[in-house]
C-alpha atoms as a PDB file:
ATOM      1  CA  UNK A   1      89.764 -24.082 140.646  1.00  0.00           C
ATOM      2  CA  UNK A   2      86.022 -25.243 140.851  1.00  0.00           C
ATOM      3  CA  UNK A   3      84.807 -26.984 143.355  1.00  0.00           C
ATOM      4  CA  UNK A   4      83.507 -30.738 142.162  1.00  0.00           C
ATOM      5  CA  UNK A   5      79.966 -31.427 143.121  1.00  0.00           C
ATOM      6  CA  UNK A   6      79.590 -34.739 144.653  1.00  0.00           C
ATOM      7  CA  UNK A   7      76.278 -36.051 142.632  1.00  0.00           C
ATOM      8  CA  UNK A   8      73.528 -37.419 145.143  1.00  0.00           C
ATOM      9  CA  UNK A   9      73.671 -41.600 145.940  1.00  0.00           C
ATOM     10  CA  UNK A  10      71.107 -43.345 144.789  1.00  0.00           C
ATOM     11  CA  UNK A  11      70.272 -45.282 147.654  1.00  0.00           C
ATOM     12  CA  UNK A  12      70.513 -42.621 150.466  1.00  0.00           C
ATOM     13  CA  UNK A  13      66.531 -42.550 151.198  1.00  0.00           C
ATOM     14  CA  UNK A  14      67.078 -46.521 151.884  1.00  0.00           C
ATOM     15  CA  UNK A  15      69.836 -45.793 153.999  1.00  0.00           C
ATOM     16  CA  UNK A  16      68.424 -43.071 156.243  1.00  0.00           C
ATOM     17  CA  UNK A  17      65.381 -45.442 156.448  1.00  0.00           C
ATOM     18  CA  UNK A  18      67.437 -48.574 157.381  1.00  0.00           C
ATOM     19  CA  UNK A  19      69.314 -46.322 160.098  1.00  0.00           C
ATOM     20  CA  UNK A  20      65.745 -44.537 161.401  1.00  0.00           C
ATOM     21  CA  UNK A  21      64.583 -48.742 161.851  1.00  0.00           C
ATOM     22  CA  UNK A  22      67.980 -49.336 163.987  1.00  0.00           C
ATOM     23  CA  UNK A  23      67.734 -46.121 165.806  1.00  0.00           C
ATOM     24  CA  UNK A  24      63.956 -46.845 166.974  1.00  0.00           C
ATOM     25  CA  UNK A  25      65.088 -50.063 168.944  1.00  0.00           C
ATOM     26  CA  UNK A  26      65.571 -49.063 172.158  1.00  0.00           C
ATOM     27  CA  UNK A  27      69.363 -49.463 173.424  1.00  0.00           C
ATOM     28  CA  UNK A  28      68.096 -51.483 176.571  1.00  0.00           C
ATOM     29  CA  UNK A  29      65.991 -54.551 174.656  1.00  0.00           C
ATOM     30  CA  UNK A  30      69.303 -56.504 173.808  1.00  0.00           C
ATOM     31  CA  UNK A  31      71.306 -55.422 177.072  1.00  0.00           C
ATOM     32  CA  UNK A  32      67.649 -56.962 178.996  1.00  0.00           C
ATOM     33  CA  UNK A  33      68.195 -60.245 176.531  1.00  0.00           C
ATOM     34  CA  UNK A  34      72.111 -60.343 177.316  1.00  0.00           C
ATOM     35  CA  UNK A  35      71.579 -59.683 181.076  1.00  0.00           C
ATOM     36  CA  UNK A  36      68.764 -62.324 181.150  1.00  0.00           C
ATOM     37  CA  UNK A  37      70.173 -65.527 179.113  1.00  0.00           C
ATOM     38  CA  UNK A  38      73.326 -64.741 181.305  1.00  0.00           C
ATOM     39  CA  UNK A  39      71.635 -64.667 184.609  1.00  0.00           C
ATOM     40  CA  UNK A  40      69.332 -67.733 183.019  1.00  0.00           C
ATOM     41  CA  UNK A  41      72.506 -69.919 182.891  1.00  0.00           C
ATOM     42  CA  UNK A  42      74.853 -69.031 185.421  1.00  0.00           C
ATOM     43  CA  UNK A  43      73.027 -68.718 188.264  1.00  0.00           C
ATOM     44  CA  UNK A  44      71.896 -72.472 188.762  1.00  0.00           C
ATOM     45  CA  UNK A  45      75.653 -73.357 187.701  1.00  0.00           C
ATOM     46  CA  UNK A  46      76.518 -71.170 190.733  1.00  0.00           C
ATOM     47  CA  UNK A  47      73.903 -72.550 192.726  1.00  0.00           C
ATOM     48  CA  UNK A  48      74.554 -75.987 192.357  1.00  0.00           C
ATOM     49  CA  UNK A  49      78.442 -75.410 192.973  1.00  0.00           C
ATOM     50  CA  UNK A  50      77.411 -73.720 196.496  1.00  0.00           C
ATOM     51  CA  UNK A  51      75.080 -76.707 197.509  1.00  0.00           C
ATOM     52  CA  UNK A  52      77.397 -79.514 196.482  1.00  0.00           C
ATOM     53  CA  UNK A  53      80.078 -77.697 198.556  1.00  0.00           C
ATOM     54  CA  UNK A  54      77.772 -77.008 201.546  1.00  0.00           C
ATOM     55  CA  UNK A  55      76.662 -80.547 201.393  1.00  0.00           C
ATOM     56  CA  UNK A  56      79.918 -82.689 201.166  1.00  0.00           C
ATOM     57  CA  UNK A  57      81.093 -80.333 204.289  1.00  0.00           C
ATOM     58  CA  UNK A  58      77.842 -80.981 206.315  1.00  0.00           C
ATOM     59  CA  UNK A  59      78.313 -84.707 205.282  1.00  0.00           C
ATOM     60  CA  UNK A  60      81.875 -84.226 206.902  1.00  0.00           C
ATOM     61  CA  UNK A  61      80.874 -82.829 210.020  1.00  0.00           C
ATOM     62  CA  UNK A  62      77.625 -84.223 210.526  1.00  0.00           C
ATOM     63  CA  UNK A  63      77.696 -86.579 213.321  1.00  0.00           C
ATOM     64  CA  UNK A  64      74.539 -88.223 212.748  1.00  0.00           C
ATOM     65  CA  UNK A  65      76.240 -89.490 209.725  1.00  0.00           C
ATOM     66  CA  UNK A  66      76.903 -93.090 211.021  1.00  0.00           C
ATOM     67  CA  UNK A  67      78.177 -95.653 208.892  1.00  0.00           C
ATOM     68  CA  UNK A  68      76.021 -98.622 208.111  1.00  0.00           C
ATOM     69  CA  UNK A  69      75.764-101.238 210.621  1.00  0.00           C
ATOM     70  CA  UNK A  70      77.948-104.512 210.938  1.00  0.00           C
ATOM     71  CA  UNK A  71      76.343-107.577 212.323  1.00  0.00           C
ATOM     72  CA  UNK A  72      78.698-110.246 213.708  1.00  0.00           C
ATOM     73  CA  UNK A  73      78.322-114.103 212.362  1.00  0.00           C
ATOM     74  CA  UNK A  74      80.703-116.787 213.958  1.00  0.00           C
ATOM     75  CA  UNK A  75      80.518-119.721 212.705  1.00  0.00           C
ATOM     76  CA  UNK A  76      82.315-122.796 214.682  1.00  0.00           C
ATOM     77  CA  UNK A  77      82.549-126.373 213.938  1.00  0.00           C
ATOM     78  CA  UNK A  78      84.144-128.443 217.123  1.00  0.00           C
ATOM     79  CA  UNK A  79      85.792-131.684 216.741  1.00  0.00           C
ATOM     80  CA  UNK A  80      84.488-134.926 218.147  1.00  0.00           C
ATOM     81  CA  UNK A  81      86.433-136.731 220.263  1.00  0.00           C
ATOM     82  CA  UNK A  82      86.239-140.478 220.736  1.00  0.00           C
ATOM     83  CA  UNK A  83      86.753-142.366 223.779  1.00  0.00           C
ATOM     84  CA  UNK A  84      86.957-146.108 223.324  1.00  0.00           C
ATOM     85  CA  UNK A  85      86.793-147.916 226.911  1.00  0.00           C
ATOM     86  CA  UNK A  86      87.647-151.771 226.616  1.00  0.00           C
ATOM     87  CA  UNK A  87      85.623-154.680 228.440  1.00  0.00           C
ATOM     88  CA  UNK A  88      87.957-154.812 231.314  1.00  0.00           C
ATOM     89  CA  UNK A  89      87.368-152.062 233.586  1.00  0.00           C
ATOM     90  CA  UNK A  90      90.460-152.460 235.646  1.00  0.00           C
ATOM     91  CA  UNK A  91      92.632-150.940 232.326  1.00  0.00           C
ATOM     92  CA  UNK A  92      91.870-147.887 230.774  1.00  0.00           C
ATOM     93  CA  UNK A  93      93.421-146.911 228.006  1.00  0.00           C
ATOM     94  CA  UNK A  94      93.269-143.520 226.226  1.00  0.00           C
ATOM     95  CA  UNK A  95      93.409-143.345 222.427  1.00  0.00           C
ATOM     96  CA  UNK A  96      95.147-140.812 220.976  1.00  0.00           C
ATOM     97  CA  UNK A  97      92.860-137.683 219.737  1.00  0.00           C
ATOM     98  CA  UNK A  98      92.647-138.176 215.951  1.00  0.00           C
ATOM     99  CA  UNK A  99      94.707-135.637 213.644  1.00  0.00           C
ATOM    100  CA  UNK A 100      91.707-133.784 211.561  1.00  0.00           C
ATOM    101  CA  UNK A 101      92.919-130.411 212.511  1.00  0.00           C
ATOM    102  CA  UNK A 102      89.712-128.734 214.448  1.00  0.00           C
ATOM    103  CA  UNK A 103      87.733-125.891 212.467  1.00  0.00           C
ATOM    104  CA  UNK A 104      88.956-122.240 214.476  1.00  0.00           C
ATOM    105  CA  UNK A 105      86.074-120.351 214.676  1.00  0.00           C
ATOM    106  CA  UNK A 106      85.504-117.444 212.203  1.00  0.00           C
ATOM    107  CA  UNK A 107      83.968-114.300 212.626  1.00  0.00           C
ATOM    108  CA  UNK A 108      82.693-112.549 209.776  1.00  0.00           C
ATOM    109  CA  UNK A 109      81.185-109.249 209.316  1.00  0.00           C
ATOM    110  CA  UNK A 110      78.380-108.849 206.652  1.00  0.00           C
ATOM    111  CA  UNK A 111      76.741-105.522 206.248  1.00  0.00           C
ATOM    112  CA  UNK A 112      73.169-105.194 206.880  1.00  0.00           C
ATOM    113  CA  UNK A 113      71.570-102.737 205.448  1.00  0.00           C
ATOM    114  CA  UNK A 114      70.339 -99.731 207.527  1.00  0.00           C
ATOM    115  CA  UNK A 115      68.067 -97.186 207.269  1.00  0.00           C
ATOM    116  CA  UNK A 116      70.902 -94.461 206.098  1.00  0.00           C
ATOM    117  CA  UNK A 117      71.321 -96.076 203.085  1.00  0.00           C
ATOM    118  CA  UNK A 118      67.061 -97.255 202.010  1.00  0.00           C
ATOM    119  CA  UNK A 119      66.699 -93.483 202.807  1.00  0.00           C
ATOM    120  CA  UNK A 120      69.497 -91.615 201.119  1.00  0.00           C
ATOM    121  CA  UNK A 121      69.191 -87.618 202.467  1.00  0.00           C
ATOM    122  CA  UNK A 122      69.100 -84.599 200.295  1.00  0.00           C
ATOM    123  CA  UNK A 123      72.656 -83.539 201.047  1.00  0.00           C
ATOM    124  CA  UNK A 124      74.307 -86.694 199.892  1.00  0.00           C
ATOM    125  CA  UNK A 125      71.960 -86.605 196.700  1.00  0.00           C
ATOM    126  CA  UNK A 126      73.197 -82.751 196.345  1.00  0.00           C
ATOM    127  CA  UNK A 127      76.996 -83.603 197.226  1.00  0.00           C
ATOM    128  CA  UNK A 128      76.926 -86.447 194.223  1.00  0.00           C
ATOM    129  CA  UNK A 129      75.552 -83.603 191.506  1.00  0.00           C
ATOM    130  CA  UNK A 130      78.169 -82.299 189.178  1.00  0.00           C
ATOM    131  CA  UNK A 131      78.713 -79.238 186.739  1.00  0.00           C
ATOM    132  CA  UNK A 132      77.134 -81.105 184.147  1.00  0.00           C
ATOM    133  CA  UNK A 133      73.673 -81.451 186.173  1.00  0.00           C
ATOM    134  CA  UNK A 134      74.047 -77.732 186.659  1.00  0.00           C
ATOM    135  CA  UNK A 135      73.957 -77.261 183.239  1.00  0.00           C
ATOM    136  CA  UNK A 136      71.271 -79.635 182.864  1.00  0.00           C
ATOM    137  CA  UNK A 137      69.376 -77.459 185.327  1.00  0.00           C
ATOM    138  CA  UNK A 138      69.925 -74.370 183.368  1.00  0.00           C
ATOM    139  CA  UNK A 139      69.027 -75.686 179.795  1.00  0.00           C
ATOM    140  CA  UNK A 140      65.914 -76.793 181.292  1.00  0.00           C
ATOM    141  CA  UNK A 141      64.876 -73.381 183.322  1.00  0.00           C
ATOM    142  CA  UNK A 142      66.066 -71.766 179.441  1.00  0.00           C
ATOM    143  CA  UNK A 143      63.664 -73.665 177.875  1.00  0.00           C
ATOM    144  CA  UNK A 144      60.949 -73.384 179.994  1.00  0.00           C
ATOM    145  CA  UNK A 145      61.327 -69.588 180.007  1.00  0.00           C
ATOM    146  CA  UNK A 146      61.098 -69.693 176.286  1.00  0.00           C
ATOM    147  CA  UNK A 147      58.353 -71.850 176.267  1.00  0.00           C
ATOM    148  CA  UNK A 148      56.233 -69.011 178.629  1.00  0.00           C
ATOM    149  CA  UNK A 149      57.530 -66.426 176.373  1.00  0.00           C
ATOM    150  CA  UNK A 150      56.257 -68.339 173.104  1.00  0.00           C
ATOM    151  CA  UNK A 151      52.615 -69.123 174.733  1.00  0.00           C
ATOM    152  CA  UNK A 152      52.574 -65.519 176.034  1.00  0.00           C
ATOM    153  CA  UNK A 153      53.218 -63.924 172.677  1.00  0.00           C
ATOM    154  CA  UNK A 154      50.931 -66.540 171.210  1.00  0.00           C
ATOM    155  CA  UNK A 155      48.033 -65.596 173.415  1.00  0.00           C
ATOM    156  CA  UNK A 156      49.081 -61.763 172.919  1.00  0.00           C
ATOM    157  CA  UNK A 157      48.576 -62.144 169.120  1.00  0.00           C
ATOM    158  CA  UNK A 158      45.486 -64.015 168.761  1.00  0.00           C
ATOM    159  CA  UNK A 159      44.160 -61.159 171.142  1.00  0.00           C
ATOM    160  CA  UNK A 160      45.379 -58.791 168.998  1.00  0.00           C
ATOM    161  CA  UNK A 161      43.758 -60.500 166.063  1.00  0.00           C
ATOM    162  CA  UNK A 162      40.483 -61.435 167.486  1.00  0.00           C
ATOM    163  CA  UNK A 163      39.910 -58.183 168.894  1.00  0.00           C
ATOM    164  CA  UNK A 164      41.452 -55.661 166.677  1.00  0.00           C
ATOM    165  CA  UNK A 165      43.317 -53.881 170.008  1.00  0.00           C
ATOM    166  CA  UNK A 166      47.041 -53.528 168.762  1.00  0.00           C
ATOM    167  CA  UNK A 167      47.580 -51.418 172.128  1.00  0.00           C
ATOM    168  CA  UNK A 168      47.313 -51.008 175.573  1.00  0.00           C
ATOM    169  CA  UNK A 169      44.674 -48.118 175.167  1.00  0.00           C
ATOM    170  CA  UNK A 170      42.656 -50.087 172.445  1.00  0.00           C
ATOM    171  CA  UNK A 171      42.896 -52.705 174.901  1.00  0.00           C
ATOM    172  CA  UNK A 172      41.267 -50.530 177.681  1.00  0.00           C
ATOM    173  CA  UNK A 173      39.194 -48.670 175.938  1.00  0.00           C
ATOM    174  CA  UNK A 174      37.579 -52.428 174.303  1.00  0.00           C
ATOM    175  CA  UNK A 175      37.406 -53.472 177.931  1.00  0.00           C
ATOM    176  CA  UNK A 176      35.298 -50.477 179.271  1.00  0.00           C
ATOM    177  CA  UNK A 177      32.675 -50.822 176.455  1.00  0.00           C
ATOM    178  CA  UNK A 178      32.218 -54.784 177.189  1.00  0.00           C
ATOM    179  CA  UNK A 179      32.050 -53.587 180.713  1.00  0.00           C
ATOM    180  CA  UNK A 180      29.360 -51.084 179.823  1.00  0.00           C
ATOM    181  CA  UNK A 181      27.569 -53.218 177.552  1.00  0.00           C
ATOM    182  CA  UNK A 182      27.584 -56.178 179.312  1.00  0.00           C
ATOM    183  CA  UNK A 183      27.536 -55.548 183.131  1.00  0.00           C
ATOM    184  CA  UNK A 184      24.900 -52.787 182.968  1.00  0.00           C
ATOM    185  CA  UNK A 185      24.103 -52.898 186.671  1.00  0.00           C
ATOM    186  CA  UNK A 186      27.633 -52.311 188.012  1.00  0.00           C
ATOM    187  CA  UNK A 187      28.292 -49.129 185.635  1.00  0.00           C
ATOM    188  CA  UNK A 188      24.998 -47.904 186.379  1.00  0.00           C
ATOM    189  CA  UNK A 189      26.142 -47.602 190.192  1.00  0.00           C
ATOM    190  CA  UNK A 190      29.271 -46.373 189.199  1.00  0.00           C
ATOM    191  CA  UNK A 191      28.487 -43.691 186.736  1.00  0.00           C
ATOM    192  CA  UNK A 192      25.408 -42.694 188.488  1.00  0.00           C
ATOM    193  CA  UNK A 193      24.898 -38.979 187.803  1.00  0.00           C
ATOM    194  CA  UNK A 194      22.741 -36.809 191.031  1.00  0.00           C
ATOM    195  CA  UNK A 195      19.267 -37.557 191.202  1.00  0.00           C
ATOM    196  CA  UNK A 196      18.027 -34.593 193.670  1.00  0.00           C
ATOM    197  CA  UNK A 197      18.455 -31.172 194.709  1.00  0.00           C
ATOM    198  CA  UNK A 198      20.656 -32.434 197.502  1.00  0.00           C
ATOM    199  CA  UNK A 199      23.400 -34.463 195.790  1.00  0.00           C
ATOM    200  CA  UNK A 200      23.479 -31.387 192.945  1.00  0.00           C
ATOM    201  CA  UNK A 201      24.601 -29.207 196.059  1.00  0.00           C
ATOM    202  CA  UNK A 202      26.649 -32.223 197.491  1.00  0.00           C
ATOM    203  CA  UNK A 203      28.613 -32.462 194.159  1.00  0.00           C
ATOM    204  CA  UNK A 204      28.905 -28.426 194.190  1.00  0.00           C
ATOM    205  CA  UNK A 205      30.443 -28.375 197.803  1.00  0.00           C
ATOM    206  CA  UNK A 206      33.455 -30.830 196.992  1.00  0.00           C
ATOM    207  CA  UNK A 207      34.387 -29.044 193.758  1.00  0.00           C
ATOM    208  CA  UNK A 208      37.477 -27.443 193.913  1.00  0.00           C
ATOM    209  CA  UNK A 209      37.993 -24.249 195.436  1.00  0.00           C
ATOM    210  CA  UNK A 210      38.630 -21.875 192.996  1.00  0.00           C
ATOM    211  CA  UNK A 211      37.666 -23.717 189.755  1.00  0.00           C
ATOM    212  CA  UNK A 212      35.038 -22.066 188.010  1.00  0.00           C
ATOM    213  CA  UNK A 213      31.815 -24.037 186.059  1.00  0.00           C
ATOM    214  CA  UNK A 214      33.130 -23.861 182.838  1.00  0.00           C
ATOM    215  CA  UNK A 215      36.909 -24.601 183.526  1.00  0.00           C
ATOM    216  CA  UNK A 216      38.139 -27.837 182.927  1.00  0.00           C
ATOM    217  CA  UNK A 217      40.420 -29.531 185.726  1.00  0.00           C
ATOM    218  CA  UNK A 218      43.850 -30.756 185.121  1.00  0.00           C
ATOM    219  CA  UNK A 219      46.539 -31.649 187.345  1.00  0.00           C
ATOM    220  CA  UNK A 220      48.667 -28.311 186.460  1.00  0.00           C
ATOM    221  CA  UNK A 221      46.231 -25.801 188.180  1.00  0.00           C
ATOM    222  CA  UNK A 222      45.308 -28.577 190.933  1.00  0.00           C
ATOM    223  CA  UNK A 223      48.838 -28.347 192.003  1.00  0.00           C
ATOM    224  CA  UNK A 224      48.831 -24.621 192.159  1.00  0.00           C
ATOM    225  CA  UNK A 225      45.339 -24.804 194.084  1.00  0.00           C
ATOM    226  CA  UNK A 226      46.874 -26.736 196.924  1.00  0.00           C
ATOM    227  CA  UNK A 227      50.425 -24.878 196.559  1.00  0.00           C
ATOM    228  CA  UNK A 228      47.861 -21.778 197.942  1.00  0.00           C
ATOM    229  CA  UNK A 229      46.098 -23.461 200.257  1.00  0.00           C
ATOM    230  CA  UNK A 230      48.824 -24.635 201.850  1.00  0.00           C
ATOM    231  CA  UNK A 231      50.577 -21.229 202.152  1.00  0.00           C
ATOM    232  CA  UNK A 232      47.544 -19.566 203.248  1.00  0.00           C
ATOM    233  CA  UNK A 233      45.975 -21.973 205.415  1.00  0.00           C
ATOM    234  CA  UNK A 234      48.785 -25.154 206.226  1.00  0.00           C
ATOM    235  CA  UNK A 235      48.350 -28.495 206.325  1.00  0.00           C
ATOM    236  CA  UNK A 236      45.085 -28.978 207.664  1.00  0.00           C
ATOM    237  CA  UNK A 237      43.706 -26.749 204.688  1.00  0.00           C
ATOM    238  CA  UNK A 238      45.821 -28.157 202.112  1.00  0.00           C
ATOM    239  CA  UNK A 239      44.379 -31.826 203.366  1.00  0.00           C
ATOM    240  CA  UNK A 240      40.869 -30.450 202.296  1.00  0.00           C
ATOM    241  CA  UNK A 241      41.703 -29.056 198.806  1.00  0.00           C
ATOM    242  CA  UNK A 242      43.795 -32.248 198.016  1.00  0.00           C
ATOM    243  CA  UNK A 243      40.365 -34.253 198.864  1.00  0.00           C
ATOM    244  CA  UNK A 244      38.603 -32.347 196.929  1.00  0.00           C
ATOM    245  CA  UNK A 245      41.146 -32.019 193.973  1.00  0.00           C
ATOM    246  CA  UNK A 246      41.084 -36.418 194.093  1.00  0.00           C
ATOM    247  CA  UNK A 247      36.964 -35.656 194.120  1.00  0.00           C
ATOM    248  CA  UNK A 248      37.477 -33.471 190.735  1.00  0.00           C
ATOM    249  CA  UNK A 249      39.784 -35.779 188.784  1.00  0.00           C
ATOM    250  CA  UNK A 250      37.388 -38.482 189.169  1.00  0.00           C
ATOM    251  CA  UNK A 251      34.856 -36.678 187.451  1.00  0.00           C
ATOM    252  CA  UNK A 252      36.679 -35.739 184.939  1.00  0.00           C
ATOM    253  CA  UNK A 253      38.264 -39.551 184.811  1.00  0.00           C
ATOM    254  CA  UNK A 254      34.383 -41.117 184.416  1.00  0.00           C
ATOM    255  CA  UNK A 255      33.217 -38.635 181.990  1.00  0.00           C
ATOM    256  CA  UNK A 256      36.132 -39.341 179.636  1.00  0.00           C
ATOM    257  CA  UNK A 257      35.478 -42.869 180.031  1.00  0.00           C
ATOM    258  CA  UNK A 258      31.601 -42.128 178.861  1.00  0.00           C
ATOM    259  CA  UNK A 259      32.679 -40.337 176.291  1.00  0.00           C
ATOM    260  CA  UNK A 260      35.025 -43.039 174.866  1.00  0.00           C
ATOM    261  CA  UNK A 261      32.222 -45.605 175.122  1.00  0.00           C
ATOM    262  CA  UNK A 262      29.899 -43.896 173.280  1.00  0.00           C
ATOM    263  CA  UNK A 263      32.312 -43.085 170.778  1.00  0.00           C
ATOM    264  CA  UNK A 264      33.529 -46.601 170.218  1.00  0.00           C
ATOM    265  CA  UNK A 265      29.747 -48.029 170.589  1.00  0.00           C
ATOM    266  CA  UNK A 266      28.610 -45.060 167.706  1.00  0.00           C
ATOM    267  CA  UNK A 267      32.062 -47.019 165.676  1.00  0.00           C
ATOM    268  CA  UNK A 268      31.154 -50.061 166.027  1.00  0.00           C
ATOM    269  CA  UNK A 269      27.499 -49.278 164.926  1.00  0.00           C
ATOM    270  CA  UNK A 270      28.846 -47.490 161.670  1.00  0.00           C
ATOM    271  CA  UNK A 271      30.796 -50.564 160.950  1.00  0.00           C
ATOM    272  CA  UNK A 272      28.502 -53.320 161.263  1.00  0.00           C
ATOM    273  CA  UNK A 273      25.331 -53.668 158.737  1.00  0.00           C
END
């Protein structure tokens, strides 16, 4: 019995191309977005629940927490009483007290307002917030996040656009021409090559031991320089080939800077008109 040949699909190429576009995301860009949104919103719910607890307890057992004050108002009305003497002063006679019932005297208590409540304190304003004000609290920090994320792609892009640096080492490499072109003086100082006899032979006594003219420096050899000096001669050695290995790397490190410069400068000069 012969084995049936499956014939090719036709769309395989726009599968494997659709997969190799979901297998270039990294698998931590939505776990960062999940982690964030949900750390965006709960926390100030969580927050807020804390405070209002913390508050209404310290409103409990607070006792500077008087009540307002109460200012006492009586208000009395006495009777008159009328005593009618006749002409003759030998009889006296007493009339009898009229019958309008006499007023009692009242005392009422009216509150005055107080300083505790013209000034209400942060704790009772933080015991009255509820879940909802939470939530309030968190759309608003969402929004504002967003909004700095919007502007900060915005300015990103026109960056991008106006300068033609779609990367961090386009970026860099832009910046250290301006810098070259445009602050002269200050690279000048900073690339200065040796002038004299004596800073040739200063530059020659803090090159690293055992690296020859012609060899170029990188970190892999450096490492086994100072693995030897510190066998051979401890720390104290090993202190003065690691100074001198720093001394070498940033020679190298402003030499490949030169070299970018005047390669984008001779770019930019092809370019233009």
């Amino acid at each position: 019995m012969s084995s049936v040949e499956v014939p090719p699909r036709p769309h395989r190429d726009e599968d494997t191309r659709r997969l190799a576009r979901k297998e270039s995301m990294p698998a931590w860009l939505p776990i960062s977005i999940f982690l964030g949104t949900s750390l965006a919103v709960g926390l100030p719910i969580l927050m807020f629940r804390r405070a209002r607890a913390t508050a209404f307890k310290m409103s409990i057992d607070d006792p500077s927490a008087a009540p307002p004050r109460r200012v006492l108002v009586s208000s009395s009305s006495p009777a008159p009483v009328t005593i009618s003497r006749t002409a003759n002063s030998s009889s006296r006679r007493f009339r009898s007290l009229p019958t309008t019932p006499t007023t009692s005297s009242t005392t009422e208590f009216k509150d005055s307002p107080s300083e505790w409540d013209s000034h209400p304190s942060l704790l009772t304003a933080l015991s009255k917030s509820t879940t909802s004000n939470a939530l309030l609290a968190g759309k608003a920090f969402l929004i504002a996040t967003t909004l700095v994320g919007i502007g900060a792609f915005g300015v990103v892009s026109a960056v991008q656009h106006l300068t033609g640096a779609h990367t961090v080492a386009d970026f860099a490499r832009l910046m250290r021409f301006w810098t070259d072109q445009n602050l002269r003086p200050i690279t000048d100082r900073i690339h200065r090559p040796p002038e004299n006899e004596e800073e040739r032979k200063t530059a020659l006594e803090i090159a690293a031991f055992g690296m020859g003219e012609d060899e170029e420096w990188t970190w892999e050899e450096a490492e086994k320089r100072m693995k030897k000096a510190y066998e051979e001669g401890g720390f104290s050695l090993w202190g003065q080939v690691a100074l001198r290995e720093l001394e070498a790397e940033a020679r190298v490190e402003r030499a490949r800077r030169r070299r970018e410069v005047a390669s984008e400068a001779a770019s930019r000069s092809s370019v233009s008109p």
